[in-house]
N, C-alpha and C. Protein backbone atom coordinates (compact mmCIF):
# COMPACT_ATOMS: atom_id res chain seq x y z
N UNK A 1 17.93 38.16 38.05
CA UNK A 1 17.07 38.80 39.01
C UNK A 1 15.90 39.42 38.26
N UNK A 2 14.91 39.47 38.63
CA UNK A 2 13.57 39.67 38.41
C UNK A 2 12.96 41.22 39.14
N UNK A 3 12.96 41.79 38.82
CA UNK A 3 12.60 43.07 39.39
C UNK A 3 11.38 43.86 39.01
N UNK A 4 9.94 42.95 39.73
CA UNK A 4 9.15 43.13 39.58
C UNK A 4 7.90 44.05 40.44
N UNK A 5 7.22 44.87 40.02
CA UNK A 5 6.66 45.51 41.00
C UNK A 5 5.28 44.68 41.41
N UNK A 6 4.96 43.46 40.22
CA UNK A 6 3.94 42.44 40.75
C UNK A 6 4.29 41.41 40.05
N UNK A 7 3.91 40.09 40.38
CA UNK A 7 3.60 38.49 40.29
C UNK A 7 2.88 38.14 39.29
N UNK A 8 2.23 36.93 38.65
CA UNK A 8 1.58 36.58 37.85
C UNK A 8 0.92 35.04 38.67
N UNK A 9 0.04 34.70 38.99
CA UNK A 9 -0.89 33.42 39.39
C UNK A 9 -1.97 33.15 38.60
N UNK A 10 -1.63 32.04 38.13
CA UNK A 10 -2.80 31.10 37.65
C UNK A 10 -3.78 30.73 38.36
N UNK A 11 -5.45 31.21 38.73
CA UNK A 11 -6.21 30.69 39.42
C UNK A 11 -7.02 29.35 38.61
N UNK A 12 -7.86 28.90 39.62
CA UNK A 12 -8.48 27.39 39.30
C UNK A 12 -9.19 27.81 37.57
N UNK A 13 -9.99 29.38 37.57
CA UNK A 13 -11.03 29.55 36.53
C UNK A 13 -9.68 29.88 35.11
N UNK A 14 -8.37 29.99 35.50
CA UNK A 14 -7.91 30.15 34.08
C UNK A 14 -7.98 31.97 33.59
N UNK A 15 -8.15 32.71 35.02
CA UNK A 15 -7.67 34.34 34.41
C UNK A 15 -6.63 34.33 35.15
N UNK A 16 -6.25 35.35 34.98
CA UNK A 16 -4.66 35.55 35.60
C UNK A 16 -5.15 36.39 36.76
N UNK A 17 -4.29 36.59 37.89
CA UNK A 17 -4.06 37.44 38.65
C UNK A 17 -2.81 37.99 39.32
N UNK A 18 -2.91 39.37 39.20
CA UNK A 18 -1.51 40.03 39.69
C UNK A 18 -1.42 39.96 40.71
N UNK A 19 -0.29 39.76 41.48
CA UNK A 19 0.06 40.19 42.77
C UNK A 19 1.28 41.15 43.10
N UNK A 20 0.76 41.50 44.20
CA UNK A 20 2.10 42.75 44.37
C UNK A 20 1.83 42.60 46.25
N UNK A 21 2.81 43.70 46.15
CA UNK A 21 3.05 44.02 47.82
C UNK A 21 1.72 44.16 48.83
N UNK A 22 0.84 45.16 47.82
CA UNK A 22 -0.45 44.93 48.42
C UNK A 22 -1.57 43.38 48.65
N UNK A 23 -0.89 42.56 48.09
CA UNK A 23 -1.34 41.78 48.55
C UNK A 23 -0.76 40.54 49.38
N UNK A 24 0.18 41.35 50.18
CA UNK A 24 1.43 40.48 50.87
C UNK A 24 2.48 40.09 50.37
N UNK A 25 3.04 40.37 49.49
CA UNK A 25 3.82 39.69 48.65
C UNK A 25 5.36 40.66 49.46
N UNK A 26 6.46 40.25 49.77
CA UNK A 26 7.02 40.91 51.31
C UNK A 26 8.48 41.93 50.21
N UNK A 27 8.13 41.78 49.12
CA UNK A 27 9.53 42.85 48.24
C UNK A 27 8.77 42.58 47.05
N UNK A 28 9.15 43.93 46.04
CA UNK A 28 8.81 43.95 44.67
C UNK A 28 9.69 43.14 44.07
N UNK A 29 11.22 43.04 44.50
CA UNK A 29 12.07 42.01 44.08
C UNK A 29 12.03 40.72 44.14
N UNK A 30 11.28 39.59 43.07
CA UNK A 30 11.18 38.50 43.32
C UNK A 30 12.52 37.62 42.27
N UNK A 31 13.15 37.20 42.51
CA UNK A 31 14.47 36.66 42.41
C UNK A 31 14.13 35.05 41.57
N UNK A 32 12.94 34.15 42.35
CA UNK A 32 13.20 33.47 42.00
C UNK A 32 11.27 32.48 41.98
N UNK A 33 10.77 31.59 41.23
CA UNK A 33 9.61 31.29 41.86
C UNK A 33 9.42 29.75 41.54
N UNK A 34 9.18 29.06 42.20
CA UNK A 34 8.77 27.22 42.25
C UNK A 34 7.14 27.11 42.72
N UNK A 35 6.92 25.86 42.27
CA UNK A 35 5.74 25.44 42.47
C UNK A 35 5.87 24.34 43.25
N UNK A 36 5.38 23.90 44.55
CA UNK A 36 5.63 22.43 44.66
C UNK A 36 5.03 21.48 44.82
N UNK A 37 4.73 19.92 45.18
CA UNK A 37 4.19 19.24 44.76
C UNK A 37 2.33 19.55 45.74
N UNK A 38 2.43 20.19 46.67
CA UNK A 38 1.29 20.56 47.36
C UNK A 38 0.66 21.72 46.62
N UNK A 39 0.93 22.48 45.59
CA UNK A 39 0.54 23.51 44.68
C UNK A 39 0.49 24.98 45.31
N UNK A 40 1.37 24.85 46.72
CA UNK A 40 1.93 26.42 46.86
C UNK A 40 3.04 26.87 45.57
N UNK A 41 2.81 27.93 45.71
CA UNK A 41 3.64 28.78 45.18
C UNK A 41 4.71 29.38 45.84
N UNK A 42 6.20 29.13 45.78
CA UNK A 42 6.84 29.65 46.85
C UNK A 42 7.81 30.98 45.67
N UNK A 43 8.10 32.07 46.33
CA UNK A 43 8.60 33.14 46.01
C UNK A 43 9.97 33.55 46.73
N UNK A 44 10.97 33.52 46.10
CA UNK A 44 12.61 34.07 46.49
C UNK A 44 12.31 35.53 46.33
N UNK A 45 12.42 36.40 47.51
CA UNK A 45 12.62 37.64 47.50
C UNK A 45 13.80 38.28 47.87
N UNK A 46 14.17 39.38 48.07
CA UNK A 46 15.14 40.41 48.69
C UNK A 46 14.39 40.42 50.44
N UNK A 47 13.39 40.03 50.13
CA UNK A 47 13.32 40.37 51.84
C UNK A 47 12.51 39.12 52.18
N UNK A 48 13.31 37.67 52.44
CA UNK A 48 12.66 36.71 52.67
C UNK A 48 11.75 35.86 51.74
N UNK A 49 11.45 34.69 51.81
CA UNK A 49 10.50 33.51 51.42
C UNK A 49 8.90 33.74 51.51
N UNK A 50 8.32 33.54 49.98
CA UNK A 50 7.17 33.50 50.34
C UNK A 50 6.16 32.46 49.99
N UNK A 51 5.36 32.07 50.49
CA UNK A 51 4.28 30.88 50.79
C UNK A 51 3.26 31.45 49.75
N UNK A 52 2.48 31.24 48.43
CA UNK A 52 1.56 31.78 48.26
C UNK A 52 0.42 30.90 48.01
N UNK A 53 -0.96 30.59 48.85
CA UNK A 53 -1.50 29.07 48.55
C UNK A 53 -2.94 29.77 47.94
N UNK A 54 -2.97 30.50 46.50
CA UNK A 54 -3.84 30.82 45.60
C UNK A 54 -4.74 32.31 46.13
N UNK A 55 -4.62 32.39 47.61
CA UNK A 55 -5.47 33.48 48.62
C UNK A 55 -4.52 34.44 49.34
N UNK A 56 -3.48 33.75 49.83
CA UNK A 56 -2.97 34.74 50.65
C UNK A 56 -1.33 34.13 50.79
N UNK A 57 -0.37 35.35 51.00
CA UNK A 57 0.69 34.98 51.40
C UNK A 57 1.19 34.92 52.41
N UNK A 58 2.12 33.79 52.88
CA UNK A 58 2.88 34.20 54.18
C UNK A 58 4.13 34.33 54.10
N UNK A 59 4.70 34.86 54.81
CA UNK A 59 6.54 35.46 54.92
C UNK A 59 7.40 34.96 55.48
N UNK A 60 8.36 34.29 55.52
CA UNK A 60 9.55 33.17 56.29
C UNK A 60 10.83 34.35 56.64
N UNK A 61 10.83 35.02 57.28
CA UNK A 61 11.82 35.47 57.46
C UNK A 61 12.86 35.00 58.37
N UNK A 62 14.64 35.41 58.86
CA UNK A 62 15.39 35.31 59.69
C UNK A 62 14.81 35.98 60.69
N UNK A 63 15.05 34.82 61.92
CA UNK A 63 14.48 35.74 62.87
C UNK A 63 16.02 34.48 64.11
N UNK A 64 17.06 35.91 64.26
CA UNK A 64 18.29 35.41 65.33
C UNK A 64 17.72 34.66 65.89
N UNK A 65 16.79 34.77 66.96
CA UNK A 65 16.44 34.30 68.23
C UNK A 65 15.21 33.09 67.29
N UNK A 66 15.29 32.32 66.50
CA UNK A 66 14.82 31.28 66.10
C UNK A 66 15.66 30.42 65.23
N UNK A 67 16.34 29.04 65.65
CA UNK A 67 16.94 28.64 65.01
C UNK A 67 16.74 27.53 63.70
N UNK A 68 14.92 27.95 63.54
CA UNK A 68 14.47 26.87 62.66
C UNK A 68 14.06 27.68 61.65
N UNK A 69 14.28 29.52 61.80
CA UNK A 69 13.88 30.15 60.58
C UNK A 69 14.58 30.36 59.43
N UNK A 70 14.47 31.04 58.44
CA UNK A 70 15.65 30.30 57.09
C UNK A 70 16.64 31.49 57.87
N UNK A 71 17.86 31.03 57.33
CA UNK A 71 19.24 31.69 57.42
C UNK A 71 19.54 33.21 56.97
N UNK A 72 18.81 33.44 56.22
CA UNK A 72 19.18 34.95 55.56
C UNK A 72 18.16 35.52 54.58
N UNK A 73 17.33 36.77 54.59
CA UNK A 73 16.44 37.20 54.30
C UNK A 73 16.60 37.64 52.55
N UNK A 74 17.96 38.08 52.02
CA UNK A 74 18.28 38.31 50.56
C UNK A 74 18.23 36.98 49.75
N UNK A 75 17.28 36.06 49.31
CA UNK A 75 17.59 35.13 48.93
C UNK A 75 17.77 35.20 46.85
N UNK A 76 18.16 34.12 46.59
CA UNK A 76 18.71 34.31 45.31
C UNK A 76 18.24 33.10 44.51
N UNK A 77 17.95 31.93 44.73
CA UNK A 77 17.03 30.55 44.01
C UNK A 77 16.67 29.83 44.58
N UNK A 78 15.50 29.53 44.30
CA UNK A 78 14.70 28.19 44.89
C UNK A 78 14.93 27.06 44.37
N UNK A 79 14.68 25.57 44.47
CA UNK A 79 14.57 24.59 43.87
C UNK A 79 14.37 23.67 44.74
N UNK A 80 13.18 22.69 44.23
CA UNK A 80 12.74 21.62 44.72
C UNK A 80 13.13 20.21 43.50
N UNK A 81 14.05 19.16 44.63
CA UNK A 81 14.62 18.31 43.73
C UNK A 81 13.75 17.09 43.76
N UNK A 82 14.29 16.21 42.70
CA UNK A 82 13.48 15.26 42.23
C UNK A 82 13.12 14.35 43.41
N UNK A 83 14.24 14.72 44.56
CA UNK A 83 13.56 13.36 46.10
C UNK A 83 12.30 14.54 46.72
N UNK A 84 11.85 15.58 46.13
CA UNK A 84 11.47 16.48 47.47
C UNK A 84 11.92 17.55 47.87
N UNK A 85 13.01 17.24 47.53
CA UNK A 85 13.98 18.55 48.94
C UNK A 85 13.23 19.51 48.24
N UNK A 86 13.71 20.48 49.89
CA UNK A 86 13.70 22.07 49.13
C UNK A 86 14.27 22.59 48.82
N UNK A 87 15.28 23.49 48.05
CA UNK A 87 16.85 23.84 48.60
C UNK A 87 16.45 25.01 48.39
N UNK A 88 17.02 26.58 49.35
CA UNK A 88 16.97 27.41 49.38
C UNK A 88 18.21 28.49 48.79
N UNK A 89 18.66 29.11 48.08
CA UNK A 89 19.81 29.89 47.58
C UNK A 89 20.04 31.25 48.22
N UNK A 90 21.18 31.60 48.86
CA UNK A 90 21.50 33.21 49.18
C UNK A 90 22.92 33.29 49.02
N UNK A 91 23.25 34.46 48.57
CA UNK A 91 25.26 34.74 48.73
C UNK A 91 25.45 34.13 49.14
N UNK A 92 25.41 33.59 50.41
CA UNK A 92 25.84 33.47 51.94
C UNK A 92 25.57 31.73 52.04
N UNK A 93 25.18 31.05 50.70
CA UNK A 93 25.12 29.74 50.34
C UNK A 93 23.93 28.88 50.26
N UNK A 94 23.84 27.92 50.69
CA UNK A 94 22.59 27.04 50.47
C UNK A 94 22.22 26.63 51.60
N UNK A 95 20.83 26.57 51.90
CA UNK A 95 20.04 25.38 52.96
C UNK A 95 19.25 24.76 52.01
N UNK A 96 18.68 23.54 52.89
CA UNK A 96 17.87 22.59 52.01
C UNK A 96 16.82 22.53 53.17
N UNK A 97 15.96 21.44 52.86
CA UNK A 97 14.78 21.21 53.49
C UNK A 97 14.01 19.63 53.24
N UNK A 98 13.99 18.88 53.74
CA UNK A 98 13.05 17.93 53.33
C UNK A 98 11.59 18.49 53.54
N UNK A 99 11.16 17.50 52.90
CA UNK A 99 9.55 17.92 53.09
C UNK A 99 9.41 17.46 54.72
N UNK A 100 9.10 16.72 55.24
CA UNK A 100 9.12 16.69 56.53
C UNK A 100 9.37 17.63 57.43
N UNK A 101 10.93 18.45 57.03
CA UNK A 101 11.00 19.78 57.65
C UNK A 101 10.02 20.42 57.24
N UNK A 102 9.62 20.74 56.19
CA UNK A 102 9.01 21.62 55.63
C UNK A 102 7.35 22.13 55.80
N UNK A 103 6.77 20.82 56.29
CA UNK A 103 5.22 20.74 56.91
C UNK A 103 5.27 20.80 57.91
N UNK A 104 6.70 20.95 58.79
CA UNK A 104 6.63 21.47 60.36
C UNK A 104 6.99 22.59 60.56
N UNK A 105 8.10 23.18 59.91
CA UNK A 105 8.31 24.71 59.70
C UNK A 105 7.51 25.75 59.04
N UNK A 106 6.79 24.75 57.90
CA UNK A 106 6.72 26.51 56.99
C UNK A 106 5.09 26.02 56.41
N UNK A 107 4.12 25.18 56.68
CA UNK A 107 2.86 24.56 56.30
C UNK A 107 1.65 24.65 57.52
C-alpha cells in the first residue's frame, strides 16, 4: 500500500507534475497505478477508481442502485492483461473488464 498525500504524472513537455486531492484525485491512499493502452492513467484508491487523462480526473465509484458500477470502493490492484482485460482487485475479490466494457462504462 502506497500512502500518499500526492501522485506523480509525466506530462507531454517531460516536467513532472504532482497530483493530490486537490486536483481530484478521490483518497490520498493510492494502492495501486496502471497505464493503459489509450494512455489514461488509472489509480486504485481507498475510496474508488480513478481515470486520470493528463488534465483531469474522474471517479468510478459503487453506486447499489447501479449495476454496471465497480463492486466495492476499497480497492487493492489494478492490472491490465496481455488480451486487454482490465482486472480490478478488492478483499472482497476480483472483477475484470474487457475493453469493450470498458469504453462503455468508464471512457
Amino acid at each position: 500500500m502506497m500512502n500518499l498525500s500526492f501522485v506523480v504524472a509525466q506530462s507531454k513537455d517531460s516536467r513532472l507534475k504532482y497530483l493530490s486531492q486537490e486536483d481530484g484525485l478521490s483518497s490520498s491512499v493510492v494502492v495501486d497505478i496502471v497505464q493503459d493502452n489509450y494512455g489514461f492513467i488509472w489509480f486504485a484508491t481507498r475510496n474508488g477508481l480513478n481515470r486520470y487523462d493528463g488534465y483531469s480526473f474522474k471517479t468510478f465509484t459503487n453506486d447499489p442502485n447501479n449495476v454496471n458500477s465497480i463492486p466495492v470502493d476499497r480497492l487493492t490492484c489494478l492490472l491490465i492483461d496481455k488480451n486487454g482485460n482490465f482486472w480490478i482487485g478488492s478483499l472482497d475479490g476480483l472483477v475484470w473488464f474487457t475493453w469493450i466494457m470498458i469504453r462503455k462504462l468508464f471512457l
